[in-house]
N, C-alpha and C. Protein backbone atom coordinates (compact mmCIF):
# COMPACT_ATOMS: atom_id res chain seq x y z
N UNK A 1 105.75 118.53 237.53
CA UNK A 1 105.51 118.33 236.12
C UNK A 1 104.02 118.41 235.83
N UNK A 2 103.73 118.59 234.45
CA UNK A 2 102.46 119.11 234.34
C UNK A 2 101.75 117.42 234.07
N UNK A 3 100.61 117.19 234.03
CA UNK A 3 99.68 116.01 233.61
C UNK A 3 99.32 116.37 232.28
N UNK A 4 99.65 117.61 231.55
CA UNK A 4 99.81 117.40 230.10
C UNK A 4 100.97 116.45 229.59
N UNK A 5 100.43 115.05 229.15
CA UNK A 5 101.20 114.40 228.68
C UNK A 5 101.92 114.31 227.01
N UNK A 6 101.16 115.09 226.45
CA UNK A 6 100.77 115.33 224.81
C UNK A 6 102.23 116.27 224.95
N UNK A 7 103.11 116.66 225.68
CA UNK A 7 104.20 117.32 225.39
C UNK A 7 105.56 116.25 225.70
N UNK A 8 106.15 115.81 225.37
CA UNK A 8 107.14 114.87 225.20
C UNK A 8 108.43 115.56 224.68
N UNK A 9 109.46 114.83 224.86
CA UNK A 9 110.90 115.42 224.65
C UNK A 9 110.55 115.36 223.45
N UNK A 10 111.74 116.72 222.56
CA UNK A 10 111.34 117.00 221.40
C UNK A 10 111.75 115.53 220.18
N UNK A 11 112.83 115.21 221.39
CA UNK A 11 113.88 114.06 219.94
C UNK A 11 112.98 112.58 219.68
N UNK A 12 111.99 112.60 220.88
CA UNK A 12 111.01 111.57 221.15
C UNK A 12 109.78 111.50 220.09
N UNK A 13 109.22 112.53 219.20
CA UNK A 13 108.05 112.59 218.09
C UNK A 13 109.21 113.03 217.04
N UNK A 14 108.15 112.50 216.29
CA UNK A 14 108.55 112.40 214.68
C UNK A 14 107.78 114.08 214.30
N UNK A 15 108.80 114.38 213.12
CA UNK A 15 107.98 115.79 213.03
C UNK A 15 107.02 115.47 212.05
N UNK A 16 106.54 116.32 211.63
CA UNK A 16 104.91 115.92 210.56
C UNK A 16 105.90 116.16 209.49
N UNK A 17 105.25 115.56 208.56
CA UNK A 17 105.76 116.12 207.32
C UNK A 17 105.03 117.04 206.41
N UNK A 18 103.73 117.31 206.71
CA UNK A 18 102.75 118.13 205.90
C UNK A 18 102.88 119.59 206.72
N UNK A 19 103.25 120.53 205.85
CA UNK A 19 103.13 121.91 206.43
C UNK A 19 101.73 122.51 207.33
N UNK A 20 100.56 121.93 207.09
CA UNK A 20 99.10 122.05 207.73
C UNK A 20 99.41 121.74 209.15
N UNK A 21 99.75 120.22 209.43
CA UNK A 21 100.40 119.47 210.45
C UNK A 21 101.09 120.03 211.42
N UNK A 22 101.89 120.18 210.96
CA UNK A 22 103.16 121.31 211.33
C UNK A 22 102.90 122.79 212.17
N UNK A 23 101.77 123.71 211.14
CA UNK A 23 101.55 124.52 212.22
C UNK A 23 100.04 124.13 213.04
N UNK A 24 99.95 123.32 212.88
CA UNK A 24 99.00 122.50 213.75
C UNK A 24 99.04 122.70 214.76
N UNK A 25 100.21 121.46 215.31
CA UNK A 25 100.47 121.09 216.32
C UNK A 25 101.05 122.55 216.70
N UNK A 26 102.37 123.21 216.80
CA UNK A 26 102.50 124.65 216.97
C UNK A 26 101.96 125.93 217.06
N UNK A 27 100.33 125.37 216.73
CA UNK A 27 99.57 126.90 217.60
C UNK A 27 99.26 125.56 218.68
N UNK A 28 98.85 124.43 218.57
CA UNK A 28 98.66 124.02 219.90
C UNK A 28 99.71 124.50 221.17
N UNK A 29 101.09 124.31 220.35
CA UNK A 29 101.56 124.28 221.69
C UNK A 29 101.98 126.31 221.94
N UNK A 30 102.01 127.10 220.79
CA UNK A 30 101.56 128.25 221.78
C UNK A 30 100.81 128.49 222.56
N UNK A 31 99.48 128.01 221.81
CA UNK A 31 98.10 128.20 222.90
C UNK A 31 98.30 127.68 224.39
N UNK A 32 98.95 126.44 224.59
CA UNK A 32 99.82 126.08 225.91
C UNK A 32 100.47 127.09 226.83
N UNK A 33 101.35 127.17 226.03
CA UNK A 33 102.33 128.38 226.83
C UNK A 33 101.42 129.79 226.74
N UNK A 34 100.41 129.87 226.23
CA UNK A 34 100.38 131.07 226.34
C UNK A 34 99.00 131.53 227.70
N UNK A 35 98.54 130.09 227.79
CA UNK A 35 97.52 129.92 228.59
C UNK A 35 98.34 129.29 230.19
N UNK A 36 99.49 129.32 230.08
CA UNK A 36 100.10 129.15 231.21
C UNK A 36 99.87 127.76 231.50
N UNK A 37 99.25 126.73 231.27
CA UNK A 37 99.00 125.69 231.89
C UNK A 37 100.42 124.33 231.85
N UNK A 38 101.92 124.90 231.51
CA UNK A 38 102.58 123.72 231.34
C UNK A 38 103.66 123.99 232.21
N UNK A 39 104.08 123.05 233.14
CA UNK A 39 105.10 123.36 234.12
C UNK A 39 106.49 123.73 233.63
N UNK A 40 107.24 124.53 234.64
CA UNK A 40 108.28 125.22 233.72
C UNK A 40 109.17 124.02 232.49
N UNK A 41 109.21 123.08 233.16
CA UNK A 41 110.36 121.63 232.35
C UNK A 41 109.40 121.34 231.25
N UNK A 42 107.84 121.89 231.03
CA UNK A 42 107.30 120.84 230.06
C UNK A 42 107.25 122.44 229.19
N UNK A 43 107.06 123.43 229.89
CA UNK A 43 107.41 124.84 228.94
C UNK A 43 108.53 124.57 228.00
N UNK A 44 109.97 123.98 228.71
CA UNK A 44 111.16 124.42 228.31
C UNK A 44 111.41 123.47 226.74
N UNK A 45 110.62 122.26 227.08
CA UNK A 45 110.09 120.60 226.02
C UNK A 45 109.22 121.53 225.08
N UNK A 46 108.12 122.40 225.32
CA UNK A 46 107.35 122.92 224.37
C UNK A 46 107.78 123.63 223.52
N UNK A 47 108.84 124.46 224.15
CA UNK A 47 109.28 125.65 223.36
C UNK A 47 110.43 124.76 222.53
N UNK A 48 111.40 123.79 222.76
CA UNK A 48 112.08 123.10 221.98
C UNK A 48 111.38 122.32 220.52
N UNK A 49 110.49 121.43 220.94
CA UNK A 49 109.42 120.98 220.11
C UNK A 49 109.21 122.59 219.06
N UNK A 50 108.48 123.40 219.69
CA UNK A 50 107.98 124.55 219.17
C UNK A 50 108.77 124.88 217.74
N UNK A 51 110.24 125.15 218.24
CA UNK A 51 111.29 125.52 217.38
C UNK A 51 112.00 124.84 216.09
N UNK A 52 111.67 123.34 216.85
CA UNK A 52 112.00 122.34 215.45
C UNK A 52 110.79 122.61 214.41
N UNK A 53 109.28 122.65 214.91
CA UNK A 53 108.32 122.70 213.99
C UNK A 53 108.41 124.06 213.11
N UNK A 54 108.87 125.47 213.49
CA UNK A 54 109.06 126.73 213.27
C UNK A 54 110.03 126.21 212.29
N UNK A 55 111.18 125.33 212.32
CA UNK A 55 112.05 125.00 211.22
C UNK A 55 111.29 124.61 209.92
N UNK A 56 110.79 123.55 210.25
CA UNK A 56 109.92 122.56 209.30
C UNK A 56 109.19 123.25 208.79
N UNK A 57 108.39 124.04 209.38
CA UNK A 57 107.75 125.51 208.45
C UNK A 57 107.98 126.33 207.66
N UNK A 58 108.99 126.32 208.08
CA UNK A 58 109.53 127.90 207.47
C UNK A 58 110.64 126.92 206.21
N UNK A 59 110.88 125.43 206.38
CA UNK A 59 111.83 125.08 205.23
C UNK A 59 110.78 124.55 203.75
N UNK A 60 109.28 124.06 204.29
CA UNK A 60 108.39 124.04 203.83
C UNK A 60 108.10 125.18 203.05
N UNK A 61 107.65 126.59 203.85
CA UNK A 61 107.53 127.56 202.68
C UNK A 61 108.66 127.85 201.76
N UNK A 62 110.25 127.55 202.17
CA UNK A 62 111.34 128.02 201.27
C UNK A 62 111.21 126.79 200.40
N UNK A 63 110.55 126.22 200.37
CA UNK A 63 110.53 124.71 199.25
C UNK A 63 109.69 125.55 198.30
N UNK A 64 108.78 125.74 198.89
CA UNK A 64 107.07 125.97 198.17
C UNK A 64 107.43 127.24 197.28
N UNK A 65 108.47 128.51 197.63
CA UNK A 65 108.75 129.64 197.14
C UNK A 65 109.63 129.32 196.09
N UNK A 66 110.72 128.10 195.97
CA UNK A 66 111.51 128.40 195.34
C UNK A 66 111.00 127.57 193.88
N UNK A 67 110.28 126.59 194.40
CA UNK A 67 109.57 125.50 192.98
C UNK A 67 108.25 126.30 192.41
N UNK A 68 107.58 127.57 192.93
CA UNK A 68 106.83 128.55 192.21
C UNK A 68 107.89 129.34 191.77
N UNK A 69 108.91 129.89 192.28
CA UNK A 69 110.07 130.71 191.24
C UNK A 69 110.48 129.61 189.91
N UNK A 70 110.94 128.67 190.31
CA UNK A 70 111.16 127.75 189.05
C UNK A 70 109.83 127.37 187.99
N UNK A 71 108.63 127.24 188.84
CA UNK A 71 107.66 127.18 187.61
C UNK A 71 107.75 128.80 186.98
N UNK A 72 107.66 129.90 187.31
CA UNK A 72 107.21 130.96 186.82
C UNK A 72 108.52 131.19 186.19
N UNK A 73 109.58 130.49 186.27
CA UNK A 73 110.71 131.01 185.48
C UNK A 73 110.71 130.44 183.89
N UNK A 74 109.81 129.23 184.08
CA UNK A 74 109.61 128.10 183.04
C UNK A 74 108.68 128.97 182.51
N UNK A 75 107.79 129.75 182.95
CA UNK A 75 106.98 130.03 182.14
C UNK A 75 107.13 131.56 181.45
N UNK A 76 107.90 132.06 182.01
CA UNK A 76 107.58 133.92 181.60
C UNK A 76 109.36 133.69 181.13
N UNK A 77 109.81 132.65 180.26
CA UNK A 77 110.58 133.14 179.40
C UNK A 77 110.27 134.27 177.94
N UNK A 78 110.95 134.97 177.78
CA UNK A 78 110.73 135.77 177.04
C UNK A 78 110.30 135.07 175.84
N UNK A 79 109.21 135.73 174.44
CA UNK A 79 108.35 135.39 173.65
C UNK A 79 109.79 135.29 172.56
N UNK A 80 110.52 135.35 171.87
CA UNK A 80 111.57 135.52 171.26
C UNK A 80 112.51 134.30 171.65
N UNK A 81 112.69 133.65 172.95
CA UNK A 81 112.85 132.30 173.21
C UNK A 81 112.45 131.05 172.87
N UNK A 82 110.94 131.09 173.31
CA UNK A 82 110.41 130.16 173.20
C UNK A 82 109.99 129.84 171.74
N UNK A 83 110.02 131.37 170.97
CA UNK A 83 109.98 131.10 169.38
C UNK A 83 111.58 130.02 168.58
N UNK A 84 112.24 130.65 168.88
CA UNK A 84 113.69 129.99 168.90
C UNK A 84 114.17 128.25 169.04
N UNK A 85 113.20 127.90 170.10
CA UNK A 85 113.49 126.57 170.72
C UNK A 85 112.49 126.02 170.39
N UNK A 86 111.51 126.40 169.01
CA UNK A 86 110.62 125.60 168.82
C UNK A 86 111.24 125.40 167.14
């Protein structure tokens, strides 16, 4: 096992909740694997970890995409609408 201790079972850390956070920690732990330094069992913990954060990311930007579709939907109603509902 490696003496990198900063890699822990995935179900063991809390995930971040800030998208910054998030791919934070996840280039850390590419930069890991990619620098070879984590034994195969703490690889197999990294790449698990890795994948939950790749979730959290990627559900983060589908948050962030869909509440800018809803603002821009609020806003670029047609001029003939918003005359109407006033």
């Amino acid at each position: 096992m490696s003496d990198d201790k900063s890699v822990l079972h995935a179900e063991q850390q809390e995930l971040p909740e800030q998208f910054e956070e998030a791919m934070k920690e996840l280039q850390g732990i590419v930069q890991s694997m990619e620098n070879q330094v984590l034994s195969l069992d703490d690889a197999l913990r990294a790449y698990e970890r890795g994948m939950l954060l790749s979730r959290v990311c990627q559900q983060k930007l589908d948050d962030a995409q869909l509440q800018v579709q809803v603002l821009q939907d609020n806003l670029l109603k047609p001029l003939s609408q918003n005359i109407e509902e006033n």
